[in-house]
N, C-alpha and C. Protein backbone atom coordinates (compact mmCIF):
# COMPACT_ATOMS: atom_id res chain seq x y z
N UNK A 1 -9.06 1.75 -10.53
CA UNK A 1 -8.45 1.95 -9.24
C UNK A 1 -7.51 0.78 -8.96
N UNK A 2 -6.47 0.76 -8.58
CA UNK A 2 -5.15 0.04 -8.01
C UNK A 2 -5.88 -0.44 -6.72
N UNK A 3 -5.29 -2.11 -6.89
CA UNK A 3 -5.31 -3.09 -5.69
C UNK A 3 -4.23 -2.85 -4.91
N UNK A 4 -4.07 -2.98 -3.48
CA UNK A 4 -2.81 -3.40 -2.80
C UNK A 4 -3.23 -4.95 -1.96
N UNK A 5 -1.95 -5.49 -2.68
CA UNK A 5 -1.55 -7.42 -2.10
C UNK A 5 -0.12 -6.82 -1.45
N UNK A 6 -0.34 -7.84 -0.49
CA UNK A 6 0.69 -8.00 0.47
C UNK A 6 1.08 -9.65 0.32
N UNK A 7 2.75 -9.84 0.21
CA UNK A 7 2.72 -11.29 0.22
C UNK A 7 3.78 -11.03 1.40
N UNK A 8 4.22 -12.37 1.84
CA UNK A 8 5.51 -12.27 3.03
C UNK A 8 6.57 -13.39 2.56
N UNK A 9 7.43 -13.54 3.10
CA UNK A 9 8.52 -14.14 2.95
C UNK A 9 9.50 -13.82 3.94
N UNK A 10 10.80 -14.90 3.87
CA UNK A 10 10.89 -15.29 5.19
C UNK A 10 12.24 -14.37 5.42
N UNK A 11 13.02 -14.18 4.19
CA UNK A 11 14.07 -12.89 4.00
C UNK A 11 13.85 -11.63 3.31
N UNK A 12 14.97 -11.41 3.22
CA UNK A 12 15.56 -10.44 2.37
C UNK A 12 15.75 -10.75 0.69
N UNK A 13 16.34 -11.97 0.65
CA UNK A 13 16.51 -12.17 -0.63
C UNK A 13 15.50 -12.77 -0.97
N UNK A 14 14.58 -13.36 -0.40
CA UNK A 14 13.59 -14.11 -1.41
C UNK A 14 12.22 -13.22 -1.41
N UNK A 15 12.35 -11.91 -0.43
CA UNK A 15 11.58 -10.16 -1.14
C UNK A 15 11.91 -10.36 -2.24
N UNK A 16 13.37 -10.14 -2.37
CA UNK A 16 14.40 -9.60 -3.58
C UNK A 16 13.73 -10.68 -4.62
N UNK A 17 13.83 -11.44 -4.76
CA UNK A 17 13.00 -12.75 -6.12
C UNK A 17 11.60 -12.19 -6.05
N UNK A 18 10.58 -12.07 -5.18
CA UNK A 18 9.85 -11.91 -5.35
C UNK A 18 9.48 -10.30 -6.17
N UNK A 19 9.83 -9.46 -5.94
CA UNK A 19 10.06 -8.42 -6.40
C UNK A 19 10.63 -8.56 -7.54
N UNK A 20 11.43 -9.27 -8.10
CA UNK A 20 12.17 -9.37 -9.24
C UNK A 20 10.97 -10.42 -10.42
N UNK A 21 10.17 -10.76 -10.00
CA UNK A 21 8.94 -11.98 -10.19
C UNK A 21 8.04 -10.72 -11.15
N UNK A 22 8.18 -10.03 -9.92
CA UNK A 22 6.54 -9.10 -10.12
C UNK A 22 7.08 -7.92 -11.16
N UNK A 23 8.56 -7.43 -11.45
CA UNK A 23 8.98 -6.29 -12.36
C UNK A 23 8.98 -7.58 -13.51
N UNK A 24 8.99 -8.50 -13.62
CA UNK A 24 9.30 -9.60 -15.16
C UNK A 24 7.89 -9.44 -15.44
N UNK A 25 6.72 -9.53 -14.18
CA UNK A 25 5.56 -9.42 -14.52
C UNK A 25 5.08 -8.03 -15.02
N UNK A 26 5.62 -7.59 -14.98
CA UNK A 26 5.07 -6.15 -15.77
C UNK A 26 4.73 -4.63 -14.32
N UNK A 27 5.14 -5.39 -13.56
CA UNK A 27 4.55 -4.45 -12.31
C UNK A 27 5.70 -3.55 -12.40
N UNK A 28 5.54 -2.19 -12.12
CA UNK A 28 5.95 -0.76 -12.08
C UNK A 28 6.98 -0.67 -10.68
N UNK A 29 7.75 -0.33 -10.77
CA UNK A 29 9.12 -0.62 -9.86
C UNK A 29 8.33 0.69 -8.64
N UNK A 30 7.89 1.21 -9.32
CA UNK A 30 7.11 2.54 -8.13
C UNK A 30 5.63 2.03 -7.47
N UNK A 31 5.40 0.73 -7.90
CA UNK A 31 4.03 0.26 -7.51
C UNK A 31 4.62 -1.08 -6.64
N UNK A 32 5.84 -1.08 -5.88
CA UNK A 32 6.15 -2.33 -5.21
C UNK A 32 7.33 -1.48 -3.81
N UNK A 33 6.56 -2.39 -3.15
CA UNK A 33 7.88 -1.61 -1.47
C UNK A 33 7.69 -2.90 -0.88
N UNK A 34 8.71 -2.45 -0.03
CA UNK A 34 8.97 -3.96 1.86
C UNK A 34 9.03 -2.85 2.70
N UNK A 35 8.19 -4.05 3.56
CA UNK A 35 8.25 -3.56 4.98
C UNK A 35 8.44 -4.67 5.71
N UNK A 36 9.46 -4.34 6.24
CA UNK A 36 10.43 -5.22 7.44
C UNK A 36 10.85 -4.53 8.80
N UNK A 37 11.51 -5.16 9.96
CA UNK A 37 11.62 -4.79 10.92
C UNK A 37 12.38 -4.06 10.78
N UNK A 38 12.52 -2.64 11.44
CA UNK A 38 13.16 -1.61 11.45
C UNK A 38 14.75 -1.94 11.01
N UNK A 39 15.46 -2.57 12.00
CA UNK A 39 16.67 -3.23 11.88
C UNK A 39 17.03 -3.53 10.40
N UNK A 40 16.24 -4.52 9.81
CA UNK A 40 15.97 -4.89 8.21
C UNK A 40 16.51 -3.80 6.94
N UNK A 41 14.77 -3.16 7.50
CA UNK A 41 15.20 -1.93 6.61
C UNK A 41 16.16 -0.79 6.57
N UNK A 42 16.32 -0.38 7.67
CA UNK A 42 17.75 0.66 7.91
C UNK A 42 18.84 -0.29 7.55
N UNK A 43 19.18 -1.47 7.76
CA UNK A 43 20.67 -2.10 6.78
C UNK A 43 20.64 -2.49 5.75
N UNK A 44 19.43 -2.99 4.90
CA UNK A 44 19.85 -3.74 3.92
C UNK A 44 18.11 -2.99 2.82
N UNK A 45 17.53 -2.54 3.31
CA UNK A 45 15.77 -2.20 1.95
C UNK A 45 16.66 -0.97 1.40
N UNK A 46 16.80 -1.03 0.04
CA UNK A 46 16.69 0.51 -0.58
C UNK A 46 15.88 1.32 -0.66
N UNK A 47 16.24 2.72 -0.28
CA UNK A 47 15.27 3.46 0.34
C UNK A 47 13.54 3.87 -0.70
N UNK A 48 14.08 3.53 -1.97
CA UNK A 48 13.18 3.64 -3.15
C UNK A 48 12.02 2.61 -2.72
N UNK A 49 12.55 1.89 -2.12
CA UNK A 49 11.65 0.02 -1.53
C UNK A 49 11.08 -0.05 -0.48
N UNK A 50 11.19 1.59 0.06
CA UNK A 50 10.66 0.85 1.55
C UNK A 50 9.39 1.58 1.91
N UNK A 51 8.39 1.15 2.49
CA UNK A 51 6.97 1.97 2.79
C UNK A 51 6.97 2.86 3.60
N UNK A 52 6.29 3.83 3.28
CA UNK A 52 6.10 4.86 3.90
C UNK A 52 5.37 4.38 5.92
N UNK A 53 6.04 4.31 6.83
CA UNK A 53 5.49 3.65 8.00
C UNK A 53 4.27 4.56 8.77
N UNK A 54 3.49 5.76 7.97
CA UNK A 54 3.11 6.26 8.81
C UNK A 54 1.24 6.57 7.94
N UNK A 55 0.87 7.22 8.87
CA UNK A 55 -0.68 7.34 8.58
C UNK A 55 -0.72 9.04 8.10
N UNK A 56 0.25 9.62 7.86
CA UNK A 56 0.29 11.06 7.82
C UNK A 56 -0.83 11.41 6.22
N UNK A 57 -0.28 11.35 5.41
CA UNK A 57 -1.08 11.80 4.25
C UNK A 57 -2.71 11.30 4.53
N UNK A 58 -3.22 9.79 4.29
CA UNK A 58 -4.82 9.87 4.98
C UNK A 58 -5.31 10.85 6.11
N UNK A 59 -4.86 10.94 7.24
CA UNK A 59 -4.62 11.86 8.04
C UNK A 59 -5.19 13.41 7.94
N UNK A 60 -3.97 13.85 7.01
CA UNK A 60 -4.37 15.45 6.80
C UNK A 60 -5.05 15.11 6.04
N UNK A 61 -5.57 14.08 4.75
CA UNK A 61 -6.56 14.98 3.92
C UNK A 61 -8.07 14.56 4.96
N UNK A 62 -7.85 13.40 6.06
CA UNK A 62 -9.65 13.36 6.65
C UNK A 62 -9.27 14.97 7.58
N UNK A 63 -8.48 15.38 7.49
CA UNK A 63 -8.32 16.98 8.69
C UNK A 63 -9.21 18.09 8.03
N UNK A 64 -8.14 18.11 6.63
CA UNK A 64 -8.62 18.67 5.52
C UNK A 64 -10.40 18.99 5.42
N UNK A 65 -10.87 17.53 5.64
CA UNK A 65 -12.41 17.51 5.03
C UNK A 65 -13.39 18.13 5.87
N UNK A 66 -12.51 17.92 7.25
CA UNK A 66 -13.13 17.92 9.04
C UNK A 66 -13.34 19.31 9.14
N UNK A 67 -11.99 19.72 8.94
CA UNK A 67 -11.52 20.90 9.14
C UNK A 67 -12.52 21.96 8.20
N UNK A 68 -12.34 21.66 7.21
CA UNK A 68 -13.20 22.54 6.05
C UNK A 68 -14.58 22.63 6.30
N UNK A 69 -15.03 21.56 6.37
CA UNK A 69 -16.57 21.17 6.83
C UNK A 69 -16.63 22.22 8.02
N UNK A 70 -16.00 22.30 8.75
CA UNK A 70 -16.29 22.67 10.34
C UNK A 70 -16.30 24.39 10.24
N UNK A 71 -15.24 24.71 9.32
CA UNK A 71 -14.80 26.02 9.04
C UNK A 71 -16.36 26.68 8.53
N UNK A 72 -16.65 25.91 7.17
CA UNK A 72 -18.12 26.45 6.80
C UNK A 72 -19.00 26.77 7.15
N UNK A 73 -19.65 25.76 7.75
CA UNK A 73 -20.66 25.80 9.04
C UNK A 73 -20.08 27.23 9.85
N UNK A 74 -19.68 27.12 10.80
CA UNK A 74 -19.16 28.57 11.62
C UNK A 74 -19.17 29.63 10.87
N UNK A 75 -18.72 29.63 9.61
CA UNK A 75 -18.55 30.94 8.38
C UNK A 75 -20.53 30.99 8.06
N UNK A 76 -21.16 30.41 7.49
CA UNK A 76 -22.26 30.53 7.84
C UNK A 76 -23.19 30.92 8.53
N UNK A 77 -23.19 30.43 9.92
CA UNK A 77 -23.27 30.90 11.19
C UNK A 77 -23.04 32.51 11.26
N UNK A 78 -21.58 32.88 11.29
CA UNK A 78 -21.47 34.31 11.20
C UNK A 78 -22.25 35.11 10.56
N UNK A 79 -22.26 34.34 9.27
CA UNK A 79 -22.91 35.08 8.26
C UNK A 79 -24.95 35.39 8.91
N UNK A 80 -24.75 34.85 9.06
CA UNK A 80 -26.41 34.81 9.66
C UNK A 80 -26.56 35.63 10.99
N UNK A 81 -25.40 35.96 11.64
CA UNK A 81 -25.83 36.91 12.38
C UNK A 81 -25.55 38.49 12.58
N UNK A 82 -26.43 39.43 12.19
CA UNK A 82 -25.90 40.82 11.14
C UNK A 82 -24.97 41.23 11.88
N UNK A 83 -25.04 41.54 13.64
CA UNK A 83 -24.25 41.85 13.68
C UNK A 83 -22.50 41.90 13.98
N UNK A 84 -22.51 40.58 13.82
CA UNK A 84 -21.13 40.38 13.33
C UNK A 84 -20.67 40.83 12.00
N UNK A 85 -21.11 41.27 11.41
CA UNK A 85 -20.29 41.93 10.12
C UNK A 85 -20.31 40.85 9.02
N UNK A 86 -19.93 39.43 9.68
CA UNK A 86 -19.07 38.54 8.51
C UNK A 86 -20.24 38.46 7.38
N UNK A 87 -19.31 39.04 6.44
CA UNK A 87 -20.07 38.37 4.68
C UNK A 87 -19.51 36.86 4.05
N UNK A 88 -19.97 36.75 3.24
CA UNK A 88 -19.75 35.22 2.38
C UNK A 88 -18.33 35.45 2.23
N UNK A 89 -17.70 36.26 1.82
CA UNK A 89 -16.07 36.13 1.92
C UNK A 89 -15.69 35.65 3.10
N UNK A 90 -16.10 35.72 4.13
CA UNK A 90 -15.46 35.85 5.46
C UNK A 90 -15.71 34.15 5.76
N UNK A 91 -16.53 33.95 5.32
CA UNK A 91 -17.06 32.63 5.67
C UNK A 91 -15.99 31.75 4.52
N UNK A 92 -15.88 32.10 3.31
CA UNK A 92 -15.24 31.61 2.61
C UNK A 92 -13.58 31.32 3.71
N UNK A 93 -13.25 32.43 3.79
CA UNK A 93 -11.89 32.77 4.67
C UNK A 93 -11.63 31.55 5.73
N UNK A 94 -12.92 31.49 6.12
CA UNK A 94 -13.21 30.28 7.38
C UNK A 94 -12.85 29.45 7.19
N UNK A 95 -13.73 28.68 6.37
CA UNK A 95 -13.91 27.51 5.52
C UNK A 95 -11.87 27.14 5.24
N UNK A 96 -11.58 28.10 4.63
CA UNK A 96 -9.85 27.80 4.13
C UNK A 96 -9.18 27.64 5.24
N UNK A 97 -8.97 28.18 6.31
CA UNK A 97 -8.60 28.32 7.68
C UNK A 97 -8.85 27.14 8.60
N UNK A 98 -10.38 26.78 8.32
CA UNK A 98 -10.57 25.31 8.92
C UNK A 98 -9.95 24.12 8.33
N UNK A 99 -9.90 24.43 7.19
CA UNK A 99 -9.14 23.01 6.27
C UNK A 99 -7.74 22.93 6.57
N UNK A 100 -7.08 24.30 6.59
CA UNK A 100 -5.69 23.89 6.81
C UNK A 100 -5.61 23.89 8.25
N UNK A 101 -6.14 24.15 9.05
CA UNK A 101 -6.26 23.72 10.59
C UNK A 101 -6.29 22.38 10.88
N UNK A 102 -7.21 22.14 10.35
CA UNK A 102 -7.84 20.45 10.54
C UNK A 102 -6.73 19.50 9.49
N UNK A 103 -6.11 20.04 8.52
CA UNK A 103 -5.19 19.16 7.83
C UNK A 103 -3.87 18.96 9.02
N UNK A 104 -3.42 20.19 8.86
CA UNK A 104 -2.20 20.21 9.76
C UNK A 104 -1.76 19.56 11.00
N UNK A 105 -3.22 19.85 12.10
CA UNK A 105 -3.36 19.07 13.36
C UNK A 105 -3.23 17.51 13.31
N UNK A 106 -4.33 17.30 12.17
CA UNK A 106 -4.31 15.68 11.60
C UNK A 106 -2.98 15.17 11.28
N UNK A 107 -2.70 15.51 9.86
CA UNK A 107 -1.30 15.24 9.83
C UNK A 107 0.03 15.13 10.80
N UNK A 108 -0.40 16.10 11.65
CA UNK A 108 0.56 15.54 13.00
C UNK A 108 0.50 14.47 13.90
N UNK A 109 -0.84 14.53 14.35
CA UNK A 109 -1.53 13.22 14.72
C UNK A 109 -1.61 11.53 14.04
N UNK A 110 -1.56 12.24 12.61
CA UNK A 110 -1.22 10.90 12.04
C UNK A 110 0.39 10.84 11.79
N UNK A 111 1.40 11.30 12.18
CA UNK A 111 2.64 10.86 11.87
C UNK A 111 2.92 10.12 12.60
N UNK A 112 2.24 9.91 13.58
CA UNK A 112 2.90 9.27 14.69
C UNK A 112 2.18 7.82 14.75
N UNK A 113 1.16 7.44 14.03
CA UNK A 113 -0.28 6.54 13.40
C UNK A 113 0.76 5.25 12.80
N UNK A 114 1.28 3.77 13.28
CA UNK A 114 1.68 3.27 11.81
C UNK A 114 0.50 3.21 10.75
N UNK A 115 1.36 2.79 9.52
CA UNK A 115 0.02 2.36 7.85
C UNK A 115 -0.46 1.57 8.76
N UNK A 116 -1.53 0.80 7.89
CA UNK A 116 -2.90 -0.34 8.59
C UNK A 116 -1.94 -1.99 7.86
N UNK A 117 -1.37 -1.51 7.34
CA UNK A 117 -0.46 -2.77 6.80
C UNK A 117 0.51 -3.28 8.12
N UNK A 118 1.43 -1.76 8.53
CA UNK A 118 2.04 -2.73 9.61
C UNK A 118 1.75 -3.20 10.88
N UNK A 119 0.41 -2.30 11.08
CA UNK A 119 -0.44 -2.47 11.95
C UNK A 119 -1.18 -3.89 12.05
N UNK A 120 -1.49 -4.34 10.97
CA UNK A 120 -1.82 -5.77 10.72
C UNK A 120 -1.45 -6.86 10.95
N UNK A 121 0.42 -6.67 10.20
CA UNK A 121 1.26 -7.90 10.44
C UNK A 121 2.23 -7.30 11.16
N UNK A 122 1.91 -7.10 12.23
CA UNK A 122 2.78 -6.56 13.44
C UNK A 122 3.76 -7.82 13.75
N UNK A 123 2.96 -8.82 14.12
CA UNK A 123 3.84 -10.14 14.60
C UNK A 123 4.51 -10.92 13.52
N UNK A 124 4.64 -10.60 12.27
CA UNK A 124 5.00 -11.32 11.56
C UNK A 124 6.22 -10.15 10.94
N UNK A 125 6.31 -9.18 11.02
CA UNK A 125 7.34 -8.08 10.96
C UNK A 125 8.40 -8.39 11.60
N UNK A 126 7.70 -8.46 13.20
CA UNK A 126 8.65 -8.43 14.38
C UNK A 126 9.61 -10.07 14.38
N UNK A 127 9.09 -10.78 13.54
CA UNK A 127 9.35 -12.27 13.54
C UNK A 127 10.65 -12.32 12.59
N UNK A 128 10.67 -11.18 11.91
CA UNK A 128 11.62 -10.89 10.25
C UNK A 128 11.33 -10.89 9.83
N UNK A 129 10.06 -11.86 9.30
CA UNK A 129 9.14 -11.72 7.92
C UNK A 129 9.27 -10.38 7.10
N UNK A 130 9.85 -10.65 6.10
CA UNK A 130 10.01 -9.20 5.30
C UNK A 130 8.70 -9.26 4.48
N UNK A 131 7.81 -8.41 4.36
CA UNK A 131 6.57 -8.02 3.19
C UNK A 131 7.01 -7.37 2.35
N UNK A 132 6.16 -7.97 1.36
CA UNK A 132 6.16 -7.46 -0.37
C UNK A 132 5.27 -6.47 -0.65
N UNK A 133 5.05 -5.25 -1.04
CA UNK A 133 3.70 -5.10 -1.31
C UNK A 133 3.61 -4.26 -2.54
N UNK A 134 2.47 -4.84 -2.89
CA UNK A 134 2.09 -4.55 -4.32
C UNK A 134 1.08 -3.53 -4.88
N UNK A 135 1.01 -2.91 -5.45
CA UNK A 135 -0.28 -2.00 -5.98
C UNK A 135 -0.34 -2.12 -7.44
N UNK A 136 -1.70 -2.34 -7.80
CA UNK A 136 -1.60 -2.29 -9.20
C UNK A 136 -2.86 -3.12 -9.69
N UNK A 137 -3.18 -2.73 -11.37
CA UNK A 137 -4.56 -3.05 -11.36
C UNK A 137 -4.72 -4.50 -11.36
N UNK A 138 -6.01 -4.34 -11.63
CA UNK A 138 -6.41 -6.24 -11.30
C UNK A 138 -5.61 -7.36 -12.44
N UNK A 139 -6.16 -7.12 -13.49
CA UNK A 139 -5.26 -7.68 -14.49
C UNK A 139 -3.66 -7.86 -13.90
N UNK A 140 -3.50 -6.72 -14.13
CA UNK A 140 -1.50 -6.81 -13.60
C UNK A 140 -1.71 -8.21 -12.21
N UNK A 141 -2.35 -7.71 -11.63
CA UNK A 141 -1.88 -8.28 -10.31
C UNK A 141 -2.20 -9.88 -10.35
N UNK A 142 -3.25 -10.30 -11.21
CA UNK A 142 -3.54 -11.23 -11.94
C UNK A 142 -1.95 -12.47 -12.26
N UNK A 143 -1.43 -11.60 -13.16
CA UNK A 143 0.05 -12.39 -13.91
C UNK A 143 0.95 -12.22 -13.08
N UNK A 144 0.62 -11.08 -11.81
CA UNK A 144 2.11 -10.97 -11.26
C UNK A 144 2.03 -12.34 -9.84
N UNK A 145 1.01 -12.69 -9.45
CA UNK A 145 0.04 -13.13 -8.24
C UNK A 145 1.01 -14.61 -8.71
N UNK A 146 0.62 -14.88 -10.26
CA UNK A 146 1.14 -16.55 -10.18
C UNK A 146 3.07 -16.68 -10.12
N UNK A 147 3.54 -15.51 -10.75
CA UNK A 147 4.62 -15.51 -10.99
C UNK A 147 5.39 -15.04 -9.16
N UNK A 148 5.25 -14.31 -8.71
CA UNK A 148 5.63 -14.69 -7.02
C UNK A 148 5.68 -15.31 -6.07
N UNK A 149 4.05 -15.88 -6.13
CA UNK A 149 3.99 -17.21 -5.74
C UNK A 149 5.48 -18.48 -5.92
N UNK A 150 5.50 -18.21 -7.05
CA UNK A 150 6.15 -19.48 -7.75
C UNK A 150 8.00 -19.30 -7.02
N UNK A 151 7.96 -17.72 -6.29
CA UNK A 151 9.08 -17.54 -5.94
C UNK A 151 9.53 -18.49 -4.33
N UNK A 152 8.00 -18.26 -3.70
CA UNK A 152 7.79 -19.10 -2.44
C UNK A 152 7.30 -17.73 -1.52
N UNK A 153 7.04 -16.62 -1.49
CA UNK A 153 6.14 -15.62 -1.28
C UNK A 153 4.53 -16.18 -0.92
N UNK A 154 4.37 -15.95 0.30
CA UNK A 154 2.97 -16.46 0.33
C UNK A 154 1.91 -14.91 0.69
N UNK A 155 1.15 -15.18 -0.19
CA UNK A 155 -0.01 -13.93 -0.51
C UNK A 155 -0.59 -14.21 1.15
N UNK A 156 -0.66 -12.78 1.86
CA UNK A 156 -1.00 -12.58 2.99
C UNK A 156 -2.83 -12.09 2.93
N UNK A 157 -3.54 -12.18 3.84
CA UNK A 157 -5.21 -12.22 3.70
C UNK A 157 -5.35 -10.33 3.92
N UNK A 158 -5.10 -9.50 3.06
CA UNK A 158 -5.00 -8.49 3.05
C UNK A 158 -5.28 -8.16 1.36
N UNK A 159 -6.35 -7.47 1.17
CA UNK A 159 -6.38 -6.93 0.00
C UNK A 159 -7.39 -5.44 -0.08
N UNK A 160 -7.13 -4.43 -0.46
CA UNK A 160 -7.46 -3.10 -0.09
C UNK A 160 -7.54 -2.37 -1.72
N UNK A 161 -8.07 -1.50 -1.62
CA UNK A 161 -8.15 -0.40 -2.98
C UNK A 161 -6.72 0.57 -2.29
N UNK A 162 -6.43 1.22 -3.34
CA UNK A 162 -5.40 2.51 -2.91
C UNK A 162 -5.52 3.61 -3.68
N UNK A 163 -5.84 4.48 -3.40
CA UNK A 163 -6.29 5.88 -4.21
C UNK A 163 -5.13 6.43 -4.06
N UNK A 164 -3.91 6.41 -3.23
CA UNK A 164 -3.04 7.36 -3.57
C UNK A 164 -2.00 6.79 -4.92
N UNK A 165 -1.79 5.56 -4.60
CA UNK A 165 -0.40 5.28 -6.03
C UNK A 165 -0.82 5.14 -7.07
């Protein structure tokens, strides 16, 4: 499973070194983004570089689980009482109906959610501080950790698993 490190720095260009640190280090050009103050990123982050700002994907899939879970149960329920008709298909039917219910609602709810990253370094965003952030396994992050550093990037007290990258 992939780590995510967050380092900060005080621009744009010394992201740019740092980022350039961590691809010499072997890190995957799709396993590195910035997140900077809005301003930042709309003039100067390429769009390949910049984090996704929102809580949407975690979101729908806890909707997904809520939703499904919730659907079953009730499909069950039916099922147990004769005369409602519903058979195990029907409950099945449920079950699908609740998941994409509960995804969809979520997912909306979470678009509007920032990540827990910018949620974190809120004041240090808003300051300019541009963030680095990294995903990738331990080893990697290992060789890439000394080589950024060395750019003047200081590793922020944030370190997390990431199941999606």
């Amino acid at each position: 499973m992939k780590q995510r490190r967050i380092y900060s720095t005080p621009n744009l260009a010394a992201a740019q070194a740092a980022i350039s640190a961590a691809r010499d280090a072997g890190i995957d050009r799709d396993c590195l983004s910035l997140i900077a103050r809005s301003d930042i990123e709309m003039d100067a982050v390429p769009d390949d570089l910049r984090e996704a700002n929102t809580d949407m994907v975690p979101a729908a899939m806890r909707g997904a689980a809520g939703g499904g879970a919730l659907g079953l149960v009730a499909g069950l329920l039916a099922v147990a009482v004769p005369p409602l008709g519903i058979t195990l298909a029907g409950a099945a039917l449920m079950t699908g109906v609740g998941a994409a219910v509960g995804s969809w609602s979520s997912a909306l709810m979470g678009a509007t959610v920032q990540d827990p990253v910018r949620r974190k370094f809120e004041d240090a965003i808003e300051a300019g501080q541009v963030l680095v952030v990294i995903d990738g396994e331990e080893q990697a992050l290992a060789v890439a950790d000394a080589a950024i550093t060395r750019t003047g990037a200081t590793q922020m007290p944030y370190e997390a698993s990431t199941a999606t990258s």
